[in-house]
N, C-alpha and C. Protein backbone atom coordinates (compact mmCIF):
# COMPACT_ATOMS: atom_id res chain seq x y z
N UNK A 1 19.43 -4.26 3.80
CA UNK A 1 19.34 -3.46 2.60
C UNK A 1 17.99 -3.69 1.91
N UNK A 2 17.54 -4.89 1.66
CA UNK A 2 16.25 -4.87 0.71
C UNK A 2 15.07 -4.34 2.15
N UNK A 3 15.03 -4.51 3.25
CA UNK A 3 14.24 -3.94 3.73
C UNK A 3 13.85 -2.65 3.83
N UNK A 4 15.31 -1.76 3.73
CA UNK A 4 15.39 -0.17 3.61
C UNK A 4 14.79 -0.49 1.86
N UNK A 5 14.52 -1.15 1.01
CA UNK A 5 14.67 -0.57 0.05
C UNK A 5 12.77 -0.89 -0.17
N UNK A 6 12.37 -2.04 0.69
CA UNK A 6 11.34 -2.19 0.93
C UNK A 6 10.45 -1.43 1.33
N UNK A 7 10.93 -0.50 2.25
CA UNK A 7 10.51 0.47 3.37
C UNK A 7 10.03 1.82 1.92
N UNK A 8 11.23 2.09 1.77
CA UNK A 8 10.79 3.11 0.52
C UNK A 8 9.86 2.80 -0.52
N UNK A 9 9.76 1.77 -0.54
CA UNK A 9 8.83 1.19 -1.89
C UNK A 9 7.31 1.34 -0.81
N UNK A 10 7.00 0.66 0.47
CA UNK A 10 5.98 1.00 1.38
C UNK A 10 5.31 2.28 1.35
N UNK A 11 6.44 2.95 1.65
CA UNK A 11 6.11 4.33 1.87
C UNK A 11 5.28 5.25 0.33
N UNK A 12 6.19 4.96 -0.55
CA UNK A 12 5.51 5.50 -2.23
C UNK A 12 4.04 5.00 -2.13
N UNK A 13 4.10 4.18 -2.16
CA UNK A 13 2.75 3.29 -1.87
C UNK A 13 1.79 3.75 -1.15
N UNK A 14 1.75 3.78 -0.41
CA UNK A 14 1.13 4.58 0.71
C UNK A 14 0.31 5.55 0.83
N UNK A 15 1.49 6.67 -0.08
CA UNK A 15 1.22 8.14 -0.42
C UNK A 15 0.37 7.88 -1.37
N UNK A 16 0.51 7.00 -2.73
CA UNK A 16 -0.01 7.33 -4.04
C UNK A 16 -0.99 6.75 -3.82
N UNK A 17 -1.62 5.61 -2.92
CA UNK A 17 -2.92 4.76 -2.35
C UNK A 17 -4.06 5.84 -2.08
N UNK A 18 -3.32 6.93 -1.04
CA UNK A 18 -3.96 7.94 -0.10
C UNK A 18 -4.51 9.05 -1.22
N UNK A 19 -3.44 9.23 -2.36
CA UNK A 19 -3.89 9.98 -3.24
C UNK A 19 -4.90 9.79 -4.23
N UNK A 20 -4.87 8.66 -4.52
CA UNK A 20 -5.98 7.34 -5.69
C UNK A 20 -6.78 7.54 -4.50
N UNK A 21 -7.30 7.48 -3.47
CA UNK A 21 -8.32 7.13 -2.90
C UNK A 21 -8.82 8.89 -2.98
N UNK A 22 -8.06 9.87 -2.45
CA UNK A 22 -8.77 11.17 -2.31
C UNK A 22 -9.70 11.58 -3.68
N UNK A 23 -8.65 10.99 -4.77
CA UNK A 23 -8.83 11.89 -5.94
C UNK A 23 -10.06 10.74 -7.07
N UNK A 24 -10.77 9.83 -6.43
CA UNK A 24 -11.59 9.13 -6.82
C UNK A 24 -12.98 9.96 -6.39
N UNK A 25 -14.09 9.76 -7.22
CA UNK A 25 -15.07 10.51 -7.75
C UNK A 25 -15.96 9.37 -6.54
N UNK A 26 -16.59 9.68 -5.48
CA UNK A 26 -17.59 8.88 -4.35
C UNK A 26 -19.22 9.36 -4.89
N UNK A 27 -20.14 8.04 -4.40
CA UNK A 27 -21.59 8.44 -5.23
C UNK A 27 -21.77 10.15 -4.46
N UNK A 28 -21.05 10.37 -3.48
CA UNK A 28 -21.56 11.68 -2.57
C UNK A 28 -20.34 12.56 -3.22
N UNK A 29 -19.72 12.93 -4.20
CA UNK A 29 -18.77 13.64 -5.36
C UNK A 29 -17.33 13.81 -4.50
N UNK A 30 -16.96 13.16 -3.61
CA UNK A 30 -15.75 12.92 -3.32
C UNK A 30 -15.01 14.13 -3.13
N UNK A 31 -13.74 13.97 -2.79
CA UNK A 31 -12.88 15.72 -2.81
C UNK A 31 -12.66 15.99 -4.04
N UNK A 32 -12.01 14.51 -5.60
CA UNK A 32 -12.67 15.59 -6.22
C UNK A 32 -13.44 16.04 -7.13
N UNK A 33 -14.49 16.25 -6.10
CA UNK A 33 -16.10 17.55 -6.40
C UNK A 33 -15.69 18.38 -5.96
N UNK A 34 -14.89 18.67 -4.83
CA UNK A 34 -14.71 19.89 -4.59
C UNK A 34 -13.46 20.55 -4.82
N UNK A 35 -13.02 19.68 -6.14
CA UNK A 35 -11.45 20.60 -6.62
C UNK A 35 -12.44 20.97 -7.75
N UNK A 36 -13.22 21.02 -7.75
CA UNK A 36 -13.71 21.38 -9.07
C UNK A 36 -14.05 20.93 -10.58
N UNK A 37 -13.70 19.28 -10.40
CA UNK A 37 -14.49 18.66 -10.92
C UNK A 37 -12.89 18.28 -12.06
N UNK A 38 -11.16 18.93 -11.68
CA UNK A 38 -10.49 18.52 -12.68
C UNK A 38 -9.92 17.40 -13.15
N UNK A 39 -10.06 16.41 -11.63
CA UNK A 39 -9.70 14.80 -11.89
C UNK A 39 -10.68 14.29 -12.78
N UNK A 40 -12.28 14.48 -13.14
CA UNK A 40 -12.66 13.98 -14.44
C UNK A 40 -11.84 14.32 -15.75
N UNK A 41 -11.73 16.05 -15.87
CA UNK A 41 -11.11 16.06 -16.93
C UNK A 41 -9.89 15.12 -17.60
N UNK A 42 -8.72 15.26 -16.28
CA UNK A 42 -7.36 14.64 -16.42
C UNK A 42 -7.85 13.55 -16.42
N UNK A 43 -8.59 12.76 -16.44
CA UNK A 43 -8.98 10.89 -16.41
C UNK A 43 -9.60 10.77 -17.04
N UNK A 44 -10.33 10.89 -18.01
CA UNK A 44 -11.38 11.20 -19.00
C UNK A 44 -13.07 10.65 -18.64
N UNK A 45 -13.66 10.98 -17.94
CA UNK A 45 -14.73 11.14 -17.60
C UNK A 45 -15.39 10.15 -16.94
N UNK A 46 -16.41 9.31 -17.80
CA UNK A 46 -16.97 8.19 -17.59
C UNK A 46 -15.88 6.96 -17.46
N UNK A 47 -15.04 6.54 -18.06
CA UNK A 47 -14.06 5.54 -18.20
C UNK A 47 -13.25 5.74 -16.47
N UNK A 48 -13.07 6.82 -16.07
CA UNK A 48 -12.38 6.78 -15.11
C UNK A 48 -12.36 6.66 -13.93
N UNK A 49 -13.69 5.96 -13.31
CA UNK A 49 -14.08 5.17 -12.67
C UNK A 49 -13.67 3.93 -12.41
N UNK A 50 -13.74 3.23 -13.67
CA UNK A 50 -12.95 1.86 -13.69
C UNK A 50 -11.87 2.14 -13.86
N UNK A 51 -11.27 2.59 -14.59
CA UNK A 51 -9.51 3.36 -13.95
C UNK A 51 -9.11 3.40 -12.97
N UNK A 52 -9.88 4.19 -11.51
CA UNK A 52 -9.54 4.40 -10.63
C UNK A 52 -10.04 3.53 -9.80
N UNK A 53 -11.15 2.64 -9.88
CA UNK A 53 -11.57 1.79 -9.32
C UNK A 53 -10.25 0.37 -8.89
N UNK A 54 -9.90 -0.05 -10.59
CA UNK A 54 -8.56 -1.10 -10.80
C UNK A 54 -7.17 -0.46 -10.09
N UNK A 55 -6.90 0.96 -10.12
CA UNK A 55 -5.72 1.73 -9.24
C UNK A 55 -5.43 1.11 -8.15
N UNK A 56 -6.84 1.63 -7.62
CA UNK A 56 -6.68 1.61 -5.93
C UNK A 56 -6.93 0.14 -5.54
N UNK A 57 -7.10 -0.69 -6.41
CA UNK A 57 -7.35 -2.06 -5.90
C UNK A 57 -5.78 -2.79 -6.21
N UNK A 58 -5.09 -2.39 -6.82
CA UNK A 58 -3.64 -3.03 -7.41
C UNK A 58 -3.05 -1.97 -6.41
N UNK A 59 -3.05 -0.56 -6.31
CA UNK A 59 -2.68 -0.41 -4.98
C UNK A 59 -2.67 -1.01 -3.28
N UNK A 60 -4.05 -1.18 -3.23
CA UNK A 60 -4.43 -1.82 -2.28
C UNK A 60 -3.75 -2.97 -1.84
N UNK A 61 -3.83 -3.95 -2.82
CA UNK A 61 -2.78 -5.36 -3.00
C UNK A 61 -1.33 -4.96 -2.71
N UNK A 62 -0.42 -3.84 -3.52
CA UNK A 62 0.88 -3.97 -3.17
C UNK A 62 0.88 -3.12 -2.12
N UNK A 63 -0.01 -2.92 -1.02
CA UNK A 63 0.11 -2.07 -0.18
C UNK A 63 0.19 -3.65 1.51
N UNK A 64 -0.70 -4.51 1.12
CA UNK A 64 -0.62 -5.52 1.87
C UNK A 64 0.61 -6.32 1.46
N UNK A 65 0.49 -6.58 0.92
CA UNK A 65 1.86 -7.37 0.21
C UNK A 65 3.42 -6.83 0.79
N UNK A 66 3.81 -5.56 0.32
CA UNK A 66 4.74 -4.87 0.80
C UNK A 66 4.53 -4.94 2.37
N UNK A 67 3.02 -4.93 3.40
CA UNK A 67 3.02 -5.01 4.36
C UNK A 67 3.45 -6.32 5.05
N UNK A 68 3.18 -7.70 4.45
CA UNK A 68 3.01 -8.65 4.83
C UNK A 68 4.83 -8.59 4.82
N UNK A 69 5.56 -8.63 3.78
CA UNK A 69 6.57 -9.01 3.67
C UNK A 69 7.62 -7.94 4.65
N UNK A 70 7.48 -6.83 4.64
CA UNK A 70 7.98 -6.45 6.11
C UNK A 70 7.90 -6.97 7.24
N UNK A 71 6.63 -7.60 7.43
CA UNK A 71 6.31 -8.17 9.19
C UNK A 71 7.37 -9.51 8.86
N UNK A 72 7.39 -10.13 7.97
CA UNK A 72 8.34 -11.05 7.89
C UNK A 72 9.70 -11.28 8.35
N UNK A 73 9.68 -10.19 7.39
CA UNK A 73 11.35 -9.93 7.13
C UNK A 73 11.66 -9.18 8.83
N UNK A 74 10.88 -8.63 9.52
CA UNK A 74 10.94 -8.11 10.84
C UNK A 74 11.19 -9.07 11.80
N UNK A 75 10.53 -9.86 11.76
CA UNK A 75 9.94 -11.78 12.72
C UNK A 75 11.55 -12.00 12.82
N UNK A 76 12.27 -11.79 11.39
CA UNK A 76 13.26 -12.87 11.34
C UNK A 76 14.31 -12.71 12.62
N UNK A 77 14.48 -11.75 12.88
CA UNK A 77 15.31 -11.68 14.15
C UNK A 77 14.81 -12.40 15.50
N UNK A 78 13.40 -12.79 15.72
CA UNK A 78 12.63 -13.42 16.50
C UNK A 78 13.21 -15.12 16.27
N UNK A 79 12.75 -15.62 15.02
CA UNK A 79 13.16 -16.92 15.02
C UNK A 79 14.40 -17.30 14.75
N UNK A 80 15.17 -16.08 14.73
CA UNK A 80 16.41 -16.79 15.20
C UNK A 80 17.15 -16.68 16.37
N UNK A 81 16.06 -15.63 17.04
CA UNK A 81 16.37 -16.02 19.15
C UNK A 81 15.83 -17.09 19.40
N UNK A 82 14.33 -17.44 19.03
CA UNK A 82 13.76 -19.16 19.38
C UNK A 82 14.66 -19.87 19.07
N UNK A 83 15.14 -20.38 17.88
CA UNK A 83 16.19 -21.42 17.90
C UNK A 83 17.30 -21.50 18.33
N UNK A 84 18.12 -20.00 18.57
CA UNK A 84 19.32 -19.61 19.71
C UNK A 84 18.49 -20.46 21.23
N UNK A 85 17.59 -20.15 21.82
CA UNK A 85 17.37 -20.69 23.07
C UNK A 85 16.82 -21.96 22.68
N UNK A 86 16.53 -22.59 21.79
CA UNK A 86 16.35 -23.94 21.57
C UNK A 86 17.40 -24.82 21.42
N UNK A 87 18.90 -24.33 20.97
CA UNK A 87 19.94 -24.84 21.22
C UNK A 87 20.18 -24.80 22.36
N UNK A 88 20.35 -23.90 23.04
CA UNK A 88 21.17 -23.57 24.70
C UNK A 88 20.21 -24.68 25.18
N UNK A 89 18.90 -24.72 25.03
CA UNK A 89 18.25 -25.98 26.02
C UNK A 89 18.37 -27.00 25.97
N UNK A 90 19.18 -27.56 24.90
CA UNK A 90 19.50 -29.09 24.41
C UNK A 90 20.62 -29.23 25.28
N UNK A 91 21.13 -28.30 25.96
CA UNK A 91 22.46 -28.44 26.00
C UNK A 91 22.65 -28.73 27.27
């Protein structure tokens, strides 16, 4: 259950990372320059740089994080075949 619930939380993530990254202003005017310039408006101009700069970096983080802790929580079925055949060999 927390992994399905993990999985969904991954996935949001993901999307809204992909979106913070499209909709960030690049020194070469990014995509969007070519929406027409309305993500300055909706973010308010100069300030929203460092806005979007701090986004995608706290994105970034719960994007590894959420990653790391899946591969985990995945493993676990692994170490508990190693120690299943680490018993049988004592035996």
């Amino acid at each position: 259950m927390l992994a399905s619930i993990l999985n969904v939380v991954h996935v949001a993530v993901c999307l809204f990372l992909i979106l913070v990254v499209l909709v960030q202003q690049s020194k070469g005017g990014g995509l969007s320059g070519s929406l027409g310039g309305s993500a300055q408006q909706v973010f308010g101009g100069r300030s929203s740089a460092n806005f979007m700069t701090r986004l995608t970096g706290i994105m970034a983080t719960l994007f590894m994080l959420t990653s790391l802790t899946l591969a985990y929580l995945s493993s676990a079925g692994d170490r508990e075949m190693k120690s299943f055949d680490v018993l049988q060999q004592d035996r």
